[in-house]
Protein backbone atom coordinates (compact mmCIF):
# COMPACT_ATOMS: atom_id res chain seq x y z
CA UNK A 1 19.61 22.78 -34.41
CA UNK A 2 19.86 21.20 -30.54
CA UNK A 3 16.40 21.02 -30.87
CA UNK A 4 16.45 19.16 -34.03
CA UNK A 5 19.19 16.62 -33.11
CA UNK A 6 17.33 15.95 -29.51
CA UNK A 7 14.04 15.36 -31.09
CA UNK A 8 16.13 12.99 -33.62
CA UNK A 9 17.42 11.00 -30.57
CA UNK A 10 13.93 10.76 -28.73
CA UNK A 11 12.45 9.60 -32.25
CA UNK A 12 15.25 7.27 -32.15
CA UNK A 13 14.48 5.46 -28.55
CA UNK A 14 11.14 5.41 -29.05
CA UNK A 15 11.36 3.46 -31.83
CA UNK A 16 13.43 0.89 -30.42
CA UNK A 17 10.97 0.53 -27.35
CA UNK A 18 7.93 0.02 -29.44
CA UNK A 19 10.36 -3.17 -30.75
CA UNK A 20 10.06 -4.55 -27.89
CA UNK A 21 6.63 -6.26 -27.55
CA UNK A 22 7.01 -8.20 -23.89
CA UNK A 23 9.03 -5.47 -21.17
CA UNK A 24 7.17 -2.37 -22.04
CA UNK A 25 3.58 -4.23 -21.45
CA UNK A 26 5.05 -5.63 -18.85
CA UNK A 27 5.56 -2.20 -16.89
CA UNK A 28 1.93 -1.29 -17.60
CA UNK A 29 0.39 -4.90 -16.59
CA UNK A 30 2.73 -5.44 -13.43
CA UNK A 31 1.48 -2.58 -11.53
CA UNK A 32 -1.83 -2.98 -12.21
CA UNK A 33 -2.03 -6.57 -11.17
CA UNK A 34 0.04 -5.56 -7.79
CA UNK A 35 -2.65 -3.47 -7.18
CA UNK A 36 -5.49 -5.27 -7.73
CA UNK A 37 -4.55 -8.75 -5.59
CA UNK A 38 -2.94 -6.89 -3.41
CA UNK A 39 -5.66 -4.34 -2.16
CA UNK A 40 -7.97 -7.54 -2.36
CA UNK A 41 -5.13 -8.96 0.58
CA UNK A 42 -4.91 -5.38 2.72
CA UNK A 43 -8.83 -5.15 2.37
CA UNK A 44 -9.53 -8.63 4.16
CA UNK A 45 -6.17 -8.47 5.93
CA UNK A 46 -4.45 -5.33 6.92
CA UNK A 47 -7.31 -2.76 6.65
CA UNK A 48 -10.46 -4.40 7.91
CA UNK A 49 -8.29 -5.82 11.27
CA UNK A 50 -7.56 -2.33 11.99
CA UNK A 51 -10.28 -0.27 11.29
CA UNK A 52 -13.33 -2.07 12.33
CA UNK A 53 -13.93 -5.88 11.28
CA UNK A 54 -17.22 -7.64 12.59
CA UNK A 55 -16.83 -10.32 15.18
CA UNK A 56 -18.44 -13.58 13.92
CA UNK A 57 -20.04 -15.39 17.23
CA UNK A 58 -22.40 -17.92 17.97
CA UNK A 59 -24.66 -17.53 20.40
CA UNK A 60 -25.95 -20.24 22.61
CA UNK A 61 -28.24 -20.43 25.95
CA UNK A 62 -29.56 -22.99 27.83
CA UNK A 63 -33.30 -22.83 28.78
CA UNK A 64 -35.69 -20.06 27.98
CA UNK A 65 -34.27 -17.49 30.54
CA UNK A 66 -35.51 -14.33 30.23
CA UNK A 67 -32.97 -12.74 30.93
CA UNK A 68 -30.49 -14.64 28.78
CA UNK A 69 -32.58 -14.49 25.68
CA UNK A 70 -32.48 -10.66 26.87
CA UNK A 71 -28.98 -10.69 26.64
CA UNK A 72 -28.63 -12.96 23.89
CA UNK A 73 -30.55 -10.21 22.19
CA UNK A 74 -28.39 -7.32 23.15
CA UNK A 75 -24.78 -9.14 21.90
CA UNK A 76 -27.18 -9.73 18.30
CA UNK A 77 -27.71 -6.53 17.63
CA UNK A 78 -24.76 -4.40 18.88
CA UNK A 79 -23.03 -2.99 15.88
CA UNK A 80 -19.19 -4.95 16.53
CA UNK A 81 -21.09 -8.59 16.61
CA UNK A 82 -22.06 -10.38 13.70
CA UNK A 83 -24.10 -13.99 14.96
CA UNK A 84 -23.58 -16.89 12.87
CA UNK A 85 -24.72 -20.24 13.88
CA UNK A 86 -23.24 -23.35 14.44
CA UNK A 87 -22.81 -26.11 11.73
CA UNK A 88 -24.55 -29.23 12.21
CA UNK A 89 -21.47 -31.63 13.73
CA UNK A 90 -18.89 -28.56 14.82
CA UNK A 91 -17.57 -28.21 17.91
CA UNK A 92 -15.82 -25.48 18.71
CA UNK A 93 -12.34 -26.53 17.24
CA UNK A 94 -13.57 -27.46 14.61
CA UNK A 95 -15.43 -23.80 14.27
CA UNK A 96 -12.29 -22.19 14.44
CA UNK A 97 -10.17 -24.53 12.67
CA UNK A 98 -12.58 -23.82 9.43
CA UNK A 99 -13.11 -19.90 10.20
CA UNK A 100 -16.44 -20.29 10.55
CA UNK A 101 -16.85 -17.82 13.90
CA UNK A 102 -13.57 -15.81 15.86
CA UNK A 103 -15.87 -16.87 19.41
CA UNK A 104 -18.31 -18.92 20.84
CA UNK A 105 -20.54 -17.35 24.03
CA UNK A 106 -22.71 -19.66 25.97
CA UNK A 107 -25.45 -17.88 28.46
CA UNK A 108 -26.59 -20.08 30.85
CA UNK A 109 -29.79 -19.87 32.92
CA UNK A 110 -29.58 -17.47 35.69
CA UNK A 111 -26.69 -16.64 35.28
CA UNK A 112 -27.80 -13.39 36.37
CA UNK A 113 -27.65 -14.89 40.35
CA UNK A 114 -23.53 -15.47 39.65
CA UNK A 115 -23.80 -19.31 40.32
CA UNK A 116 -23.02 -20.10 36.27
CA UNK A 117 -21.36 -17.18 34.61
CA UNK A 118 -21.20 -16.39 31.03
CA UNK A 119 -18.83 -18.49 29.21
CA UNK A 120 -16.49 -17.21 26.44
CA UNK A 121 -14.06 -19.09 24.30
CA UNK A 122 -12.42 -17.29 21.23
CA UNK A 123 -10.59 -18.27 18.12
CA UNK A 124 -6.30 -18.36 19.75
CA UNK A 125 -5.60 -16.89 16.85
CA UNK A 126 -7.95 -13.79 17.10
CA UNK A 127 -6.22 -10.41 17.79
CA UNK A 128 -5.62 -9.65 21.13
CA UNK A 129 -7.42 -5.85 20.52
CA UNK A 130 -10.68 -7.81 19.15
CA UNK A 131 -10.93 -10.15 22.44
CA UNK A 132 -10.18 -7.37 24.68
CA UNK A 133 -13.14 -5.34 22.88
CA UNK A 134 -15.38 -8.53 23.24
CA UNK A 135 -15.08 -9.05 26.72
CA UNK A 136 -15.46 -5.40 27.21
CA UNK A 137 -18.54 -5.77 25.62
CA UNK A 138 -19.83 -8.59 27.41
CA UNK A 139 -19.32 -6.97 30.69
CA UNK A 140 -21.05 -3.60 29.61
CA UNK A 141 -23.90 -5.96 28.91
CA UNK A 142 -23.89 -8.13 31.60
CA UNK A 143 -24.14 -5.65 33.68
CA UNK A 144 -26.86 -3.93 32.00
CA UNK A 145 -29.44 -7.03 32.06
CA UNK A 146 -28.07 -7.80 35.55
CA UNK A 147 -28.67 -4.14 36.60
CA UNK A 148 -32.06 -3.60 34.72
CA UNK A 149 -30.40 -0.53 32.73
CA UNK A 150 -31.40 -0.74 29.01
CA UNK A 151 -28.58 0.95 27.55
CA UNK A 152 -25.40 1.12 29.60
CA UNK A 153 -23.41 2.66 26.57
CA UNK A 154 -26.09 5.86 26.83
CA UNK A 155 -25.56 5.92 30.43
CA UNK A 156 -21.74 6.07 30.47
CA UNK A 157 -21.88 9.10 27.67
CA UNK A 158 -22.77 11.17 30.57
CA UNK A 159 -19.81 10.32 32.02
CA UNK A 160 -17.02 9.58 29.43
CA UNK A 161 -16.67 11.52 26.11
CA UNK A 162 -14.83 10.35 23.17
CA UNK A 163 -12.68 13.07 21.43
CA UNK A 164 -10.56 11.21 19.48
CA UNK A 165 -9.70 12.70 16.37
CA UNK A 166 -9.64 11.11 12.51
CA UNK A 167 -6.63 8.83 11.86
CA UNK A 168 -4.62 10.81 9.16
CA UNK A 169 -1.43 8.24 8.87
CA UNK A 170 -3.66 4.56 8.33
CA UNK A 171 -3.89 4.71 4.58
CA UNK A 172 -6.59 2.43 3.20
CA UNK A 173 -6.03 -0.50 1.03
CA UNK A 174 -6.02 1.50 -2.31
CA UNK A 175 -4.23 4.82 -0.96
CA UNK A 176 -1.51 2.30 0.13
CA UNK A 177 -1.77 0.03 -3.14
CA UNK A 178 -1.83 2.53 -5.61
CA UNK A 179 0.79 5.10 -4.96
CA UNK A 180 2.84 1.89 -4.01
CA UNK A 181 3.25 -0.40 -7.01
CA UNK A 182 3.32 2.73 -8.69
CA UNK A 183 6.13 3.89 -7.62
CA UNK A 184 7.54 0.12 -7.56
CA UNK A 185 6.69 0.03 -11.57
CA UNK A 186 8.12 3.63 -12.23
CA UNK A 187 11.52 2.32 -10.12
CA UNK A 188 11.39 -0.84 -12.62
CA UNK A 189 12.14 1.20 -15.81
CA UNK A 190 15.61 0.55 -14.76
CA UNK A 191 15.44 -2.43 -16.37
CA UNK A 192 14.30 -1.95 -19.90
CA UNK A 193 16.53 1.42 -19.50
CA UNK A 194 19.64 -0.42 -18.88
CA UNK A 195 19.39 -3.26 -21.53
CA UNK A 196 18.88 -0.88 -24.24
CA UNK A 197 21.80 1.30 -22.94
CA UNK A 198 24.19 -1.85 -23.07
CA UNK A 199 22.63 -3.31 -25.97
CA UNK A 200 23.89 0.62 -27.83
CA UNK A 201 27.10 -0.09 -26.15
CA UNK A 202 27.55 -3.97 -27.23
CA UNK A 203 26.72 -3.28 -30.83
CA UNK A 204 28.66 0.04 -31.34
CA UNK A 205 25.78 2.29 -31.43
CA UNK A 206 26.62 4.48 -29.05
CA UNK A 207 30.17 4.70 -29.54
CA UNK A 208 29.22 6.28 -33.20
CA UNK A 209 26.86 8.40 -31.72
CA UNK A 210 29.79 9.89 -29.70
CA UNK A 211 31.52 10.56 -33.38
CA UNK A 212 28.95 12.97 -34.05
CA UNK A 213 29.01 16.41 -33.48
CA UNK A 214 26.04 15.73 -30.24
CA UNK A 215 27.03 16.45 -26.82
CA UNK A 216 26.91 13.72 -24.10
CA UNK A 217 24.49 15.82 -21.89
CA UNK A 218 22.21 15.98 -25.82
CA UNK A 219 22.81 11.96 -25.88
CA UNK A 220 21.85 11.08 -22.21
CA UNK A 221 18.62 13.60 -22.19
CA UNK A 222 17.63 11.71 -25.45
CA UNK A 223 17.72 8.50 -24.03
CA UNK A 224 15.96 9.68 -20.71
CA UNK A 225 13.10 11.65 -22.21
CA UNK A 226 10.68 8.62 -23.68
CA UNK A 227 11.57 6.53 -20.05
CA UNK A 228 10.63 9.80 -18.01
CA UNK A 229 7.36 9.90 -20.16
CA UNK A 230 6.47 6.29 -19.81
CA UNK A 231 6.90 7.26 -16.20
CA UNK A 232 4.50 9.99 -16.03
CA UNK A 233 1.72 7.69 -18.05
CA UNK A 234 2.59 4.71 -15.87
CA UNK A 235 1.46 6.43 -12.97
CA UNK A 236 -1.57 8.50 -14.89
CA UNK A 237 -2.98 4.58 -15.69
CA UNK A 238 -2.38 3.86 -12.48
CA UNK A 239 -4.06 6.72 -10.97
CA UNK A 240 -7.29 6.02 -13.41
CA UNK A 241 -7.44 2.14 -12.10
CA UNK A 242 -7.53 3.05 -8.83
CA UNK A 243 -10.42 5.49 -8.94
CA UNK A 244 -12.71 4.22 -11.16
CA UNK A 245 -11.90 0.28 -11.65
CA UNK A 246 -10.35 -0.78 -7.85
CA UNK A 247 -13.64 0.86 -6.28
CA UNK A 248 -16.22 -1.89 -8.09
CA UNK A 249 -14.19 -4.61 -6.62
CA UNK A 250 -13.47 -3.44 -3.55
CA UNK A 251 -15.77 -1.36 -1.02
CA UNK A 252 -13.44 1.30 0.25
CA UNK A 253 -13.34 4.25 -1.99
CA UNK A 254 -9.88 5.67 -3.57
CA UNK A 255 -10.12 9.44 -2.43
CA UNK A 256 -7.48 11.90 -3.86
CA UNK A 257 -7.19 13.65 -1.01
CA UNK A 258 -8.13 17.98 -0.49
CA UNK A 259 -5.16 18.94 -2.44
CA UNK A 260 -4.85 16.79 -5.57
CA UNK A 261 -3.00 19.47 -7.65
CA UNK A 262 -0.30 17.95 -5.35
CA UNK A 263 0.21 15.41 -7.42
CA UNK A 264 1.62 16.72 -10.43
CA UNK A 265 4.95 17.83 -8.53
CA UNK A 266 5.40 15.51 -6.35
CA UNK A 267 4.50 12.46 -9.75
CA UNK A 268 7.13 14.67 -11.88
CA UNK A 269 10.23 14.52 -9.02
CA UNK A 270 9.01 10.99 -8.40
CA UNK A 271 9.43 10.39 -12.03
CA UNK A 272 12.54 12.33 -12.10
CA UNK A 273 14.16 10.38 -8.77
CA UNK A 274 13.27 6.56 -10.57
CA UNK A 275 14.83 7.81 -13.75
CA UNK A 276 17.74 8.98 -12.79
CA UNK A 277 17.81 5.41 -10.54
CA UNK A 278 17.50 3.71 -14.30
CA UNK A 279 20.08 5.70 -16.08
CA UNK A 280 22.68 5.04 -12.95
CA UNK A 281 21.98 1.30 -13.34
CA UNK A 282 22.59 1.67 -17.34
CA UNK A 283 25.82 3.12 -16.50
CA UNK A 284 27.19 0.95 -14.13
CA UNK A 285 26.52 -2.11 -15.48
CA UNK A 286 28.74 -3.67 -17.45
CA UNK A 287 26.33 -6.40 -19.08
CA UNK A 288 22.60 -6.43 -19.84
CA UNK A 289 22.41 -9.63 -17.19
CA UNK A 290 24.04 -7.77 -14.52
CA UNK A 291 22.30 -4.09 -15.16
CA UNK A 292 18.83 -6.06 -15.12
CA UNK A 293 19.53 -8.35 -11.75
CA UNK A 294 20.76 -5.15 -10.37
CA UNK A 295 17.95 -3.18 -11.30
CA UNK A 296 15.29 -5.57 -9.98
CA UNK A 297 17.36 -6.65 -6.50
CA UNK A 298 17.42 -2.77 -5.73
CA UNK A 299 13.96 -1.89 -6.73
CA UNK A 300 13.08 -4.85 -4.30
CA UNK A 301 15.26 -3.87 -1.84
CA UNK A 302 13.93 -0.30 -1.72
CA UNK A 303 10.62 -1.73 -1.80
CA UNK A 304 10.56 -3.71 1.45
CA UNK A 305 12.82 -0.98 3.10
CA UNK A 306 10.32 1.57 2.32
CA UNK A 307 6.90 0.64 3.18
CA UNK A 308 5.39 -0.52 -0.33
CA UNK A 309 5.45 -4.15 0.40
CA UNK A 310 5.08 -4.03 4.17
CA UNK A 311 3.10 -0.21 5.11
CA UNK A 312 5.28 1.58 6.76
CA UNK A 313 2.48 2.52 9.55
CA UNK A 314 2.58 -0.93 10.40
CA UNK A 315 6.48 -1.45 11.07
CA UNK A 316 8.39 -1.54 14.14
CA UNK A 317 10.47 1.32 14.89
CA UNK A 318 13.46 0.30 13.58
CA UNK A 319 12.32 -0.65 10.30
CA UNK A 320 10.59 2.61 10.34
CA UNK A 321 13.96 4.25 10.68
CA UNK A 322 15.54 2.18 8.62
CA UNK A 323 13.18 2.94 5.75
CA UNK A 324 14.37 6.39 5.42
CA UNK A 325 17.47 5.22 3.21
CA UNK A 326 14.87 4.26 0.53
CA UNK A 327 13.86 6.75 -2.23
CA UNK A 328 10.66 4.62 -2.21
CA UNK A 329 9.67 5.84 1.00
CA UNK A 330 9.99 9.41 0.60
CA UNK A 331 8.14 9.23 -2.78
CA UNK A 332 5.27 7.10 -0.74
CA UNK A 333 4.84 9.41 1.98
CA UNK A 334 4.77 12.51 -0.77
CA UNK A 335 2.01 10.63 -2.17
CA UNK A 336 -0.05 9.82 1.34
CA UNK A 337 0.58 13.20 1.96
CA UNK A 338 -2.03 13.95 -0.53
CA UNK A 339 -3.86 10.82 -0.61
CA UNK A 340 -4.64 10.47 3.43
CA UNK A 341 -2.95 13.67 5.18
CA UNK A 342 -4.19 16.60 3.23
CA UNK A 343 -1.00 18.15 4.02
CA UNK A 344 -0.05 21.35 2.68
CA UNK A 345 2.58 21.50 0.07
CA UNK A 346 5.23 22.59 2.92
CA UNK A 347 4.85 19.69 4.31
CA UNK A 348 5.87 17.56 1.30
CA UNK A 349 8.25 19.87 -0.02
CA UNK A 350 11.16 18.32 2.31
CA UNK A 351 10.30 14.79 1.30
CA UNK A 352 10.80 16.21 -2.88
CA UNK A 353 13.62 17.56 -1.56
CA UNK A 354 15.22 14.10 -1.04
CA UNK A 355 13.83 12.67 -4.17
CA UNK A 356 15.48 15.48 -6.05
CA UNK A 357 19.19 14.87 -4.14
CA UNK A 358 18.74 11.02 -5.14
CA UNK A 359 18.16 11.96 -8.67
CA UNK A 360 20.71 14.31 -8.83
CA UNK A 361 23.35 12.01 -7.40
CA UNK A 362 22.18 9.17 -9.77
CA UNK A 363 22.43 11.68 -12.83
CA UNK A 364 25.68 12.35 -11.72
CA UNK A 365 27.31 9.01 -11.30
CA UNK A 366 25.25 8.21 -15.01
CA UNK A 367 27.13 11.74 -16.23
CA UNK A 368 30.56 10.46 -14.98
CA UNK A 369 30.52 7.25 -16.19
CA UNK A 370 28.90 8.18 -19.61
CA UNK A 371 32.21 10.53 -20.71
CA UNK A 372 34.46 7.96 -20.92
CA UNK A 373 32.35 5.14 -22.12
């Protein structure tokens, strides 16, 4: 008989959200938009800054040296330079006004002898780690046509090893992207969630369902099971667009990580967590206007607190702190756990662990408010 009467209620809220044609496409098309311009951004932005962007230079000597075609040679073909050349009429403001290079390196004729030295201008703008690399370069080089070794780089191996182990917190554009304005959609249900709520309230509906023999525990799981579902195939889509659709625009791959059975916990307390967030909302608010302005300020809010508009590896400190009181974060950092870490399901365990208090305190709160409604 519960059975019966609980199916009766999901039938029933289905069937209302299918009647709305413009918020329920909505949840499916915002996300995947997010993602798309926005790992387009971190791919030319964020992610290729950090982990390994060509330098554009041009290239200039004076004379036919020898020697500074020989080194003119050596900064073409090393692996962090890409040579570009100059545009008929640009100086160099005017090169770095229009992007068209991030430096400008003039060898002049013996300059081997130390009379005219190797001249370097960059782009002001150009990251301080880039220039630092580039003059690094330039006086491994130097030295080597100066000093008649071909390959300093080979020489110093002997000498200095690199043991630097693989980054396992830098997400790329699509591990941060897609998890992200996932979660940001799934946290946006609030909105649809609440309207309907008030809308059962405003017309009476709900206050006759209360005249029927149907418990309020019956009434609220019937109203959370469709939004908890259209959480779960949010973030399925989601999942699908960023491994096989992101990857033909964009050249880093979407990798799910060593552990990808991971995700079906951590996507149904996730779920859970930005439900019970909805349901809260619908409760508290005491007009559709209000319930939806305070469901999208505090799914911004714990957007930008927790590292799905700004990634959280990138922060300061204190904003890194400070994004612990978002349920955002700790649902991110589940996912990049799997996505990036290939952490071990102890690891993410505490961060569920959070998710689950939120959405316990927020069912709750909904529970309380709900009994005398």
């Amino acid at each position: 008989m519960t059975s019966r009467k609980l199916t009766a209620l999901i039938r029933k809220e289905i069937l209302i959200l299918l009647r709305d044609r413009q918020t329920i496409p909505v949840l499916f098309i915002m996300p995947v938009a997010l993602i798309f311009f926005l790992s387009l951004a971190m791919q030319g932005i964020y992610t290729e800054k950090i982990t390994g962007q060509r330098i554009t230079v041009v290239i200039e000597t004076a004379g036919g040296s020898p020697k500074a075609a020989l080194l003119a040679g050596k900064i073409n073909a090393h692996k962090l330079i890409q040579r570009v050349e100059r545009p008929q009429g640009y100086d160099n403001n005017k090169l770095f006004e229009y992007g068209r290079a991030h430096a400008v390196i003039f060898i002049p004729d013996e300059f081997e002898n130390g009379t005219k030295p190797v001249e370097m201008e960059f782009d002001p703008v150009l990251d301080a780690g880039y220039k630092a690399a580039v003059r690094s370069l330039m006086t491994s080089l130097t030295a080597s046509v100066v000093m008649g070794i071909d390959d300093m780089e080979a020489m110093a191996e002997s000498f200095i090893v690199e043991k630097t182990k693989k980054n396992k917190s830098l997400p790329g554009p699509l591990q941060q992207s897609v998890p992200g304005w996932s979660i940001f959609a799934m946290f946006f249900i609030a909105i649809p969630m609440s309207i309907g709520f008030l809308r059962e309230k405003n017309d009476g509906t709900l206050q006759r369902l209360f005249t029927y023999p149907v418990g309020a525990n019956l009434i609220i799981f019937g109203k959370l099971i469709p939004y908890y579902l259209i959480n779960l195939i949010q973030f399925a889509l989601m999942l699908l667009v960023g491994i096989w659709i992101m990857p033909l625009f964009i050249k880093f791959p979407f990798t799910l990580g060593s552990h990808p059975w991971h995700l079906i916990p951590v996507t149904l307390v996730v779920a859970a967590a930005s439900t019970g967030f909805g349901v809260m909302i619908a409760a508290l608010g005491r007009s559709p206007e209000q319930s939806s302005a305070l469901a999208a300020t505090g799914a911004v809010m714990m957007a930008v607190f927790g590292g799905i508009m700004v990634p959280h590896v990138v922060m300061p400190i204190f904003m890194k702190k400070l994004a612990m009181i978002s349920p955002m974060f700790w649902a991110h950092q589940a996912y990049l756990d799997v996505f990036v870490r290939d952490a071990d399901f102890s690891s993410i365990l505490p961060k569920l662990a959070v998710l689950t208090f939120f959405a316990l305190v927020c069912f709750y709160i909904a529970g309380r408010k709900v009994k005398w409604m």
